[in-house]
C-alpha atoms as a PDB file:
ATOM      1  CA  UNK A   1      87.275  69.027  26.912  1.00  0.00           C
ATOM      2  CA  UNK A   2      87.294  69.788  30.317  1.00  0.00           C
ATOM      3  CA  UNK A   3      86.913  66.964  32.851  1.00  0.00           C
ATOM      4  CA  UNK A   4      83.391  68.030  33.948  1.00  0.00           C
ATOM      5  CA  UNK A   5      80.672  69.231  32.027  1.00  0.00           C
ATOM      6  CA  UNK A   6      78.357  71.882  33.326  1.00  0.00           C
ATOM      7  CA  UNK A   7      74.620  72.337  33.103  1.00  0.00           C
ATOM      8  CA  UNK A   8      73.509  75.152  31.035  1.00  0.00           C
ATOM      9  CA  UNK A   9      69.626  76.626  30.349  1.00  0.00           C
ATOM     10  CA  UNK A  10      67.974  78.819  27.613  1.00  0.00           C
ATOM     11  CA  UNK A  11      64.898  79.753  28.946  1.00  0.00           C
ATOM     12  CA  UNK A  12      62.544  82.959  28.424  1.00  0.00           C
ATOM     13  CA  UNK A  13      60.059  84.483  26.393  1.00  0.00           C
ATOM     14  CA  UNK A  14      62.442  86.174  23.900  1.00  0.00           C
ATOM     15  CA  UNK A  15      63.990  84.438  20.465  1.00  0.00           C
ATOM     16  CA  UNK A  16      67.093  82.537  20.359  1.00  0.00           C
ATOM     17  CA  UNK A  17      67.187  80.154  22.553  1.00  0.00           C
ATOM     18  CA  UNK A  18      67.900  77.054  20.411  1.00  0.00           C
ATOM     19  CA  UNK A  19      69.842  79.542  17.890  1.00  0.00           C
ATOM     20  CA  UNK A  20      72.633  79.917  20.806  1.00  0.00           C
ATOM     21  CA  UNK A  21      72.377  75.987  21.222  1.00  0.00           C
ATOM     22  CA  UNK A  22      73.119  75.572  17.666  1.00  0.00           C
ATOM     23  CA  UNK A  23      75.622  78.701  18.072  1.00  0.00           C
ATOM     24  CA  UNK A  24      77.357  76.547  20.878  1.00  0.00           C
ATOM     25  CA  UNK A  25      76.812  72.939  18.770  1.00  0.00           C
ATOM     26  CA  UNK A  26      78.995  74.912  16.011  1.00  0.00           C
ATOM     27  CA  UNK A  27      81.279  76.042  18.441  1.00  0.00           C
ATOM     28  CA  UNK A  28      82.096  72.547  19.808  1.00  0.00           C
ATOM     29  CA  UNK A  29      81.824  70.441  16.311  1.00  0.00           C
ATOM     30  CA  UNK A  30      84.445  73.088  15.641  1.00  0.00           C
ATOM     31  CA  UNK A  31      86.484  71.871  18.822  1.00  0.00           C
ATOM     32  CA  UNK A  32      86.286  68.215  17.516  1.00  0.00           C
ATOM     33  CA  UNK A  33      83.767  67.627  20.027  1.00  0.00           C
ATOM     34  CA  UNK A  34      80.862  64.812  19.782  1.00  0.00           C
ATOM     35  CA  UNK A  35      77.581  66.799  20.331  1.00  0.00           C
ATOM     36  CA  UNK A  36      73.476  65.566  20.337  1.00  0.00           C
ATOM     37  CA  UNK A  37      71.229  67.534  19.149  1.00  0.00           C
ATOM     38  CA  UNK A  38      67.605  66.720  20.778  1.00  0.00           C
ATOM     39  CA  UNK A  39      64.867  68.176  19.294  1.00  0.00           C
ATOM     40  CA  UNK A  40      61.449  67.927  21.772  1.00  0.00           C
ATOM     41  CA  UNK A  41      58.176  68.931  20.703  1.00  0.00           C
ATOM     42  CA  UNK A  42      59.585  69.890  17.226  1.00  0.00           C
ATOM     43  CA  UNK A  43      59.097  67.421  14.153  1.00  0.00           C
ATOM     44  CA  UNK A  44      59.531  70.018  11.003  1.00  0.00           C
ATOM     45  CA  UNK A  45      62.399  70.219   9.198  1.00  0.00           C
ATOM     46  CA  UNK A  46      64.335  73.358   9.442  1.00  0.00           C
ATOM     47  CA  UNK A  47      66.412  75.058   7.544  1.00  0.00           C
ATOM     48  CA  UNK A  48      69.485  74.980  10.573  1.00  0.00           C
ATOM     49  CA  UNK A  49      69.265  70.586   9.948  1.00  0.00           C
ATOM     50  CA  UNK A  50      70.534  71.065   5.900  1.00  0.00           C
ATOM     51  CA  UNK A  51      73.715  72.625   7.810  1.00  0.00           C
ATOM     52  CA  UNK A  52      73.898  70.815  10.829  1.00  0.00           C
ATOM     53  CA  UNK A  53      73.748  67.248   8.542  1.00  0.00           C
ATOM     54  CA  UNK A  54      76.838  68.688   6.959  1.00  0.00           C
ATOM     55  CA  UNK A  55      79.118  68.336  10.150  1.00  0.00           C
ATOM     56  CA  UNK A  56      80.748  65.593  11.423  1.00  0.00           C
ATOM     57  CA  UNK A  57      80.439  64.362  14.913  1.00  0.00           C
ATOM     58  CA  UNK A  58      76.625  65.821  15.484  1.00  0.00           C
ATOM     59  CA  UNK A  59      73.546  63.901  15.808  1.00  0.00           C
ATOM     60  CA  UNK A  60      70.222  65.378  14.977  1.00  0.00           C
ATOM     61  CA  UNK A  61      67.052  63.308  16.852  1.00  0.00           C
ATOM     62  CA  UNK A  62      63.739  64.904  16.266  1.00  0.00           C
ATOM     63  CA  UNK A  63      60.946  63.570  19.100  1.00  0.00           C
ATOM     64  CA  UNK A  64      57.572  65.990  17.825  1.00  0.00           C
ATOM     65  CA  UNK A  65      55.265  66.401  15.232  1.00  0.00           C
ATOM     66  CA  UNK A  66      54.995  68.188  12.205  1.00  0.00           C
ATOM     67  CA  UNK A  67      52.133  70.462  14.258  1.00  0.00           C
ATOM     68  CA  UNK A  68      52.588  72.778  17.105  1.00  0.00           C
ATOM     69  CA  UNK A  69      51.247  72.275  20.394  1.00  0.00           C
ATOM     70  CA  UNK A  70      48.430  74.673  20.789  1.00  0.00           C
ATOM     71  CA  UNK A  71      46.825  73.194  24.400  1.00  0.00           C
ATOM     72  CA  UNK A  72      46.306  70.139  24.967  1.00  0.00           C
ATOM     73  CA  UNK A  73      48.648  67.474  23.554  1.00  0.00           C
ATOM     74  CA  UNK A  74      48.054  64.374  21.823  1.00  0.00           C
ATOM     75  CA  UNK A  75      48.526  60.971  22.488  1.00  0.00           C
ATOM     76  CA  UNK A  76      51.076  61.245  19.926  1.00  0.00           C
ATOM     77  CA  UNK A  77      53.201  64.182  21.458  1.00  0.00           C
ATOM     78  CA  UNK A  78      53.456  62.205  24.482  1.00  0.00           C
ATOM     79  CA  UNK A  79      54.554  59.079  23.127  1.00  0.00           C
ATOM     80  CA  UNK A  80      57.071  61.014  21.199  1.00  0.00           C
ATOM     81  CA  UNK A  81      59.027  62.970  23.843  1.00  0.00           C
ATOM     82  CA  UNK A  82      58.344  59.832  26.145  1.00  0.00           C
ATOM     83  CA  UNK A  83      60.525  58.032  23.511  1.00  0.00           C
ATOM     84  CA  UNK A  84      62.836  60.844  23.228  1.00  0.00           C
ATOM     85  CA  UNK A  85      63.301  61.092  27.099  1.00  0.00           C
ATOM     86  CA  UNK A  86      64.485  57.162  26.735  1.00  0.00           C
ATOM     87  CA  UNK A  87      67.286  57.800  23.814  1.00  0.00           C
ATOM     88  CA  UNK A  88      68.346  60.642  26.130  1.00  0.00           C
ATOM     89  CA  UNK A  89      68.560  58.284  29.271  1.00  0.00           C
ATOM     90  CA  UNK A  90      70.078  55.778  26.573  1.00  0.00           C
ATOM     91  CA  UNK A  91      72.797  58.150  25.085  1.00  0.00           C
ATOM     92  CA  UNK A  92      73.734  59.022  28.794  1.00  0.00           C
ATOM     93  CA  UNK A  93      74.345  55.522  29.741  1.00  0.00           C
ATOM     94  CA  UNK A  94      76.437  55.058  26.444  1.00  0.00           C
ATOM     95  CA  UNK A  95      78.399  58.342  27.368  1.00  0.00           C
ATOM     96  CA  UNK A  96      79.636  59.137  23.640  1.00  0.00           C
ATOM     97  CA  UNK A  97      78.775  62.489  23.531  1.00  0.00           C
ATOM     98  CA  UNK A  98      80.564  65.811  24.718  1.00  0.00           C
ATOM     99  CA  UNK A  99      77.653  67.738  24.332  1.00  0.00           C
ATOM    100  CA  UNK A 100      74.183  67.111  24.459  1.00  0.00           C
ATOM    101  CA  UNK A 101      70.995  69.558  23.847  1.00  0.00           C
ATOM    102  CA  UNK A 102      67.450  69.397  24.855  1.00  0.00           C
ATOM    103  CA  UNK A 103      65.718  71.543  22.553  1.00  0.00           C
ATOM    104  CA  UNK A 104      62.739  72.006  24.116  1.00  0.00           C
ATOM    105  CA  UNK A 105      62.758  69.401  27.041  1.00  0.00           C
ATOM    106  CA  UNK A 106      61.470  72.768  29.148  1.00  0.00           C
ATOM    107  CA  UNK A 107      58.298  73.114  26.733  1.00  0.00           C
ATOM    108  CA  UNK A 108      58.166  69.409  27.311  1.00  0.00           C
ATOM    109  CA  UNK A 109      57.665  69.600  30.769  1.00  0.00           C
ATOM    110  CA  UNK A 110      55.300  72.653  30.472  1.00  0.00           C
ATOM    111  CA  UNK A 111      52.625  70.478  28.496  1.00  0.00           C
ATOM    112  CA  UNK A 112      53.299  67.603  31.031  1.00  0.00           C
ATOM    113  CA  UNK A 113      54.888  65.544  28.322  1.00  0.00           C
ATOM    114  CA  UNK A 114      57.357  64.104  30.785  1.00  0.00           C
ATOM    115  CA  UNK A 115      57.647  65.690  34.442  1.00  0.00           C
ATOM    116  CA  UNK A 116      59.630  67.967  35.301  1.00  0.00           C
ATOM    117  CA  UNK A 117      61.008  65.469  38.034  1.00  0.00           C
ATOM    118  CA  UNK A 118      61.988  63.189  34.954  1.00  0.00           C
ATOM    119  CA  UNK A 119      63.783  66.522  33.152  1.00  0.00           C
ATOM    120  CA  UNK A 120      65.539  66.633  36.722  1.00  0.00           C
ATOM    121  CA  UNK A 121      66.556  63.041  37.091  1.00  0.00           C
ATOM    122  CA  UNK A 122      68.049  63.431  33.284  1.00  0.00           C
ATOM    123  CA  UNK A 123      70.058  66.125  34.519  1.00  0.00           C
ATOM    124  CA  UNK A 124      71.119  64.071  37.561  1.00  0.00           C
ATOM    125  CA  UNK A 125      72.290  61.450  35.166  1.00  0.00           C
ATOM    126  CA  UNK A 126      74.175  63.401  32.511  1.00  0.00           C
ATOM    127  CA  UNK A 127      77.671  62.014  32.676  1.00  0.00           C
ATOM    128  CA  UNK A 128      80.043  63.968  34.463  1.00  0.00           C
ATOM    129  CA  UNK A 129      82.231  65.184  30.998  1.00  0.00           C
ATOM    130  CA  UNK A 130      79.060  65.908  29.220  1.00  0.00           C
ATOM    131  CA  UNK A 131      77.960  69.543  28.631  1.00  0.00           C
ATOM    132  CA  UNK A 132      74.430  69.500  28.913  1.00  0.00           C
ATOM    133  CA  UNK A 133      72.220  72.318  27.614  1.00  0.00           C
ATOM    134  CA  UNK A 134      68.625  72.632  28.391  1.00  0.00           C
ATOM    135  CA  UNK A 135      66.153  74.903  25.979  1.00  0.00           C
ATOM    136  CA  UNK A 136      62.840  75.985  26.042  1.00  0.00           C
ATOM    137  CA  UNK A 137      60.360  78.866  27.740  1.00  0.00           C
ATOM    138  CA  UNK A 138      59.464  78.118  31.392  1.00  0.00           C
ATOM    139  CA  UNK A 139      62.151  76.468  32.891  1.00  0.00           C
ATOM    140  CA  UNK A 140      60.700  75.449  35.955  1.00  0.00           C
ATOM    141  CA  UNK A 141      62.658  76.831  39.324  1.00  0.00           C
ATOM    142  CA  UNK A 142      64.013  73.373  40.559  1.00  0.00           C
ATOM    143  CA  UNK A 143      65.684  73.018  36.941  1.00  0.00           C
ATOM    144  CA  UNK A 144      67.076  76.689  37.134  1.00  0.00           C
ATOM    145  CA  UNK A 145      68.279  76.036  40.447  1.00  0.00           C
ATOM    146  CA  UNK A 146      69.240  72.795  39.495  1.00  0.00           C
ATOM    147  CA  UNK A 147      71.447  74.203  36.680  1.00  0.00           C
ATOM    148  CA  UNK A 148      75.301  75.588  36.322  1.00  0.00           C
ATOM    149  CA  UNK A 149      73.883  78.438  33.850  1.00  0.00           C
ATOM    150  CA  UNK A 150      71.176  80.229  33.541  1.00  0.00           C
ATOM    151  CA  UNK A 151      70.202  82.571  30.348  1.00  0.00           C
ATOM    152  CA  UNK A 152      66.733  84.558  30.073  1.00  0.00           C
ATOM    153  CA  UNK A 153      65.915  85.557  26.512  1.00  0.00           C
ATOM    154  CA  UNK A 154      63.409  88.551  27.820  1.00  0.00           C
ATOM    155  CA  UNK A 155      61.497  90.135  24.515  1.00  0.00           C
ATOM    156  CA  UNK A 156      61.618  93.787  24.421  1.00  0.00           C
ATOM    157  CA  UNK A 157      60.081  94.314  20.519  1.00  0.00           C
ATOM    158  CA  UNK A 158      59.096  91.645  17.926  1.00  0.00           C
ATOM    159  CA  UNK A 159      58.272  92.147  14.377  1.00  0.00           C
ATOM    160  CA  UNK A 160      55.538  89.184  14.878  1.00  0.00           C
ATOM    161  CA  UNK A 161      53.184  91.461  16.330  1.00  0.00           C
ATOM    162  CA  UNK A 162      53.108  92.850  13.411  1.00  0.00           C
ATOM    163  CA  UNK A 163      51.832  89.658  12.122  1.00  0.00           C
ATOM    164  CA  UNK A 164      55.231  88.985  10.236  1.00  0.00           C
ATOM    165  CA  UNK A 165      55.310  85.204   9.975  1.00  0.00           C
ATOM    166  CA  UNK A 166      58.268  82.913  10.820  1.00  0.00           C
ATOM    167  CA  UNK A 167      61.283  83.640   7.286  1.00  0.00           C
ATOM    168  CA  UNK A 168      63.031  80.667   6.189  1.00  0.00           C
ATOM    169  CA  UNK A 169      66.560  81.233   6.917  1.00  0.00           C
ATOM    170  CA  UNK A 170      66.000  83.490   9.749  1.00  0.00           C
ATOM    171  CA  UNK A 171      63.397  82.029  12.189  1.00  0.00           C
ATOM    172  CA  UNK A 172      62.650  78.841  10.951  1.00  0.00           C
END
Protein backbone atom coordinates (compact mmCIF):
# COMPACT_ATOMS: atom_id res chain seq x y z
CA UNK A 1 0.00 0.00 0.00
CA UNK A 2 0.81 3.36 -0.46
CA UNK A 3 2.68 5.21 2.31
CA UNK A 4 -0.32 7.40 3.27
CA UNK A 5 -3.75 6.58 3.53
CA UNK A 6 -6.44 8.99 2.53
CA UNK A 7 -9.78 9.86 4.06
CA UNK A 8 -12.71 8.84 2.10
CA UNK A 9 -16.80 9.54 2.79
CA UNK A 10 -20.10 7.89 1.60
CA UNK A 11 -22.60 10.16 2.47
CA UNK A 12 -26.19 11.00 0.91
CA UNK A 13 -29.62 10.09 0.76
CA UNK A 14 -29.31 7.50 -2.06
CA UNK A 15 -28.40 3.48 -1.58
CA UNK A 16 -25.02 2.14 -1.56
CA UNK A 17 -23.08 3.65 0.56
CA UNK A 18 -21.78 0.76 2.72
CA UNK A 19 -22.21 -1.56 -0.56
CA UNK A 20 -19.12 0.53 -2.14
CA UNK A 21 -17.35 0.11 1.37
CA UNK A 22 -17.75 -3.52 1.13
CA UNK A 23 -17.03 -3.09 -2.81
CA UNK A 24 -13.66 -1.39 -1.69
CA UNK A 25 -13.13 -4.03 1.55
CA UNK A 26 -13.20 -6.75 -1.43
CA UNK A 27 -11.05 -4.82 -3.42
CA UNK A 28 -8.28 -4.53 -0.77
CA UNK A 29 -8.70 -8.21 0.96
CA UNK A 30 -8.03 -8.93 -2.69
CA UNK A 31 -4.72 -6.75 -2.51
CA UNK A 32 -3.61 -8.74 0.64
CA UNK A 33 -4.54 -5.86 2.59
CA UNK A 34 -5.68 -5.96 6.48
CA UNK A 35 -9.10 -4.14 6.50
CA UNK A 36 -11.87 -3.34 9.67
CA UNK A 37 -15.03 -3.43 9.07
CA UNK A 38 -17.06 -1.13 11.73
CA UNK A 39 -20.48 -1.48 11.80
CA UNK A 40 -22.31 1.68 13.93
CA UNK A 41 -25.82 1.76 14.69
CA UNK A 42 -26.29 -1.66 12.93
CA UNK A 43 -26.58 -4.97 15.11
CA UNK A 44 -28.50 -7.46 12.48
CA UNK A 45 -26.87 -9.86 10.72
CA UNK A 46 -26.67 -9.44 7.05
CA UNK A 47 -26.41 -11.38 4.42
CA UNK A 48 -22.84 -9.36 3.08
CA UNK A 49 -21.18 -10.87 6.92
CA UNK A 50 -21.74 -14.89 5.61
CA UNK A 51 -19.22 -13.59 2.76
CA UNK A 52 -17.21 -11.20 4.39
CA UNK A 53 -16.44 -14.11 7.38
CA UNK A 54 -15.12 -16.08 4.46
CA UNK A 55 -12.01 -13.76 3.78
CA UNK A 56 -8.97 -13.60 5.37
CA UNK A 57 -7.46 -10.52 6.79
CA UNK A 58 -11.07 -8.66 7.54
CA UNK A 59 -12.57 -7.98 10.78
CA UNK A 60 -16.26 -7.56 11.18
CA UNK A 61 -17.24 -5.43 14.70
CA UNK A 62 -20.89 -4.76 15.00
CA UNK A 63 -21.59 -1.67 17.75
CA UNK A 64 -25.91 -1.44 17.34
CA UNK A 65 -28.86 -3.18 18.02
CA UNK A 66 -30.94 -5.55 16.45
CA UNK A 67 -33.65 -2.37 16.10
CA UNK A 68 -33.40 0.70 14.06
CA UNK A 69 -33.14 4.03 15.38
CA UNK A 70 -36.43 5.67 14.80
CA UNK A 71 -35.83 9.15 17.11
CA UNK A 72 -34.63 9.14 20.02
CA UNK A 73 -31.95 6.60 21.01
CA UNK A 74 -31.57 4.44 23.86
CA UNK A 75 -29.37 4.18 26.57
CA UNK A 76 -28.28 1.17 24.87
CA UNK A 77 -27.40 2.71 21.36
CA UNK A 78 -25.24 5.04 23.10
CA UNK A 79 -23.35 2.78 25.12
CA UNK A 80 -22.85 0.75 22.06
CA UNK A 81 -21.27 3.15 19.54
CA UNK A 82 -19.58 4.79 22.71
CA UNK A 83 -17.85 1.35 22.97
CA UNK A 84 -17.37 1.10 19.36
CA UNK A 85 -15.80 4.67 19.14
CA UNK A 86 -13.12 3.14 21.87
CA UNK A 87 -12.12 -0.19 19.71
CA UNK A 88 -11.80 2.34 16.87
CA UNK A 89 -9.46 4.71 18.96
CA UNK A 90 -7.96 1.22 20.16
CA UNK A 91 -7.35 -0.36 16.65
CA UNK A 92 -5.74 3.07 15.64
CA UNK A 93 -3.28 3.02 18.38
CA UNK A 94 -2.48 -0.73 17.50
CA UNK A 95 -2.10 0.36 13.73
CA UNK A 96 -2.72 -3.28 12.19
CA UNK A 97 -5.03 -2.41 9.76
CA UNK A 98 -4.72 -1.02 6.07
CA UNK A 99 -8.13 -0.19 5.90
CA UNK A 100 -10.62 0.69 8.23
CA UNK A 101 -14.58 1.50 7.74
CA UNK A 102 -17.06 3.34 9.77
CA UNK A 103 -20.25 2.11 8.68
CA UNK A 104 -22.37 4.46 9.91
CA UNK A 105 -20.15 6.62 12.31
CA UNK A 106 -22.06 9.69 10.22
CA UNK A 107 -25.63 8.32 11.41
CA UNK A 108 -23.81 8.07 14.68
CA UNK A 109 -23.14 11.49 14.99
CA UNK A 110 -26.60 12.52 13.57
CA UNK A 111 -28.43 10.87 16.69
CA UNK A 112 -25.68 12.44 18.96
CA UNK A 113 -24.34 9.02 19.74
CA UNK A 114 -20.81 10.36 19.84
CA UNK A 115 -20.08 14.07 18.56
CA UNK A 116 -19.23 14.87 15.64
CA UNK A 117 -16.01 16.52 17.23
CA UNK A 118 -15.19 12.86 18.49
CA UNK A 119 -15.90 11.44 14.61
CA UNK A 120 -13.30 14.36 13.83
CA UNK A 121 -10.67 13.64 16.40
CA UNK A 122 -10.92 9.76 15.07
CA UNK A 123 -10.12 11.00 11.80
CA UNK A 124 -7.27 13.12 13.20
CA UNK A 125 -5.90 9.98 14.69
CA UNK A 126 -6.17 7.43 11.89
CA UNK A 127 -2.61 6.36 11.29
CA UNK A 128 -0.98 7.85 8.50
CA UNK A 129 -0.94 4.30 6.13
CA UNK A 130 -4.47 3.62 7.04
CA UNK A 131 -7.26 4.17 4.46
CA UNK A 132 -10.03 5.34 6.33
CA UNK A 133 -13.59 5.33 4.98
CA UNK A 134 -16.41 7.07 6.61
CA UNK A 135 -20.31 5.96 5.79
CA UNK A 136 -23.50 7.13 6.58
CA UNK A 137 -26.30 10.02 5.49
CA UNK A 138 -25.44 13.51 6.81
CA UNK A 139 -21.97 13.85 6.93
CA UNK A 140 -21.64 16.88 8.73
CA UNK A 141 -19.54 19.84 6.75
CA UNK A 142 -16.40 19.87 9.08
CA UNK A 143 -16.10 15.96 8.30
CA UNK A 144 -16.61 16.59 4.46
CA UNK A 145 -14.20 19.24 4.60
CA UNK A 146 -12.22 17.37 6.82
CA UNK A 147 -12.04 14.47 4.31
CA UNK A 148 -9.66 13.43 1.12
CA UNK A 149 -12.98 12.12 -0.74
CA UNK A 150 -16.14 12.94 -0.89
CA UNK A 151 -19.11 10.72 -2.59
CA UNK A 152 -22.96 11.81 -2.52
CA UNK A 153 -25.31 8.91 -3.16
CA UNK A 154 -28.31 11.46 -4.36
CA UNK A 155 -31.73 9.21 -4.93
CA UNK A 156 -33.37 9.90 -8.12
CA UNK A 157 -36.19 6.76 -8.01
CA UNK A 158 -36.63 3.99 -5.38
CA UNK A 159 -38.74 0.98 -5.60
CA UNK A 160 -39.41 1.51 -1.62
CA UNK A 161 -41.91 3.99 -2.27
CA UNK A 162 -43.61 1.58 -3.60
CA UNK A 163 -43.60 -0.01 -0.29
CA UNK A 164 -41.14 -2.82 -1.58
CA UNK A 165 -39.40 -3.93 1.60
CA UNK A 166 -35.63 -4.42 2.09
CA UNK A 167 -34.70 -8.36 -0.30
CA UNK A 168 -32.26 -10.52 1.28
CA UNK A 169 -29.39 -10.63 -0.98
CA UNK A 170 -29.95 -7.32 -2.45
CA UNK A 171 -30.56 -4.67 0.29
CA UNK A 172 -30.10 -6.35 3.32
Amino acid sequence: MNDKGYIQIYTGNGKGKTTAAIGLAIRAVGANLKVLFVQFVKGQYYSEHKTLEKLENITIKQFGREGFIHSKPTEEDIKKAKEGYNFVLDAFKQNLYDVVILDEANIAVFFNLFSEDELIYLMDKKPTNAELIITGRYATQKVIEKADLVTEMKEIKHYYKQNVLARVGIEK
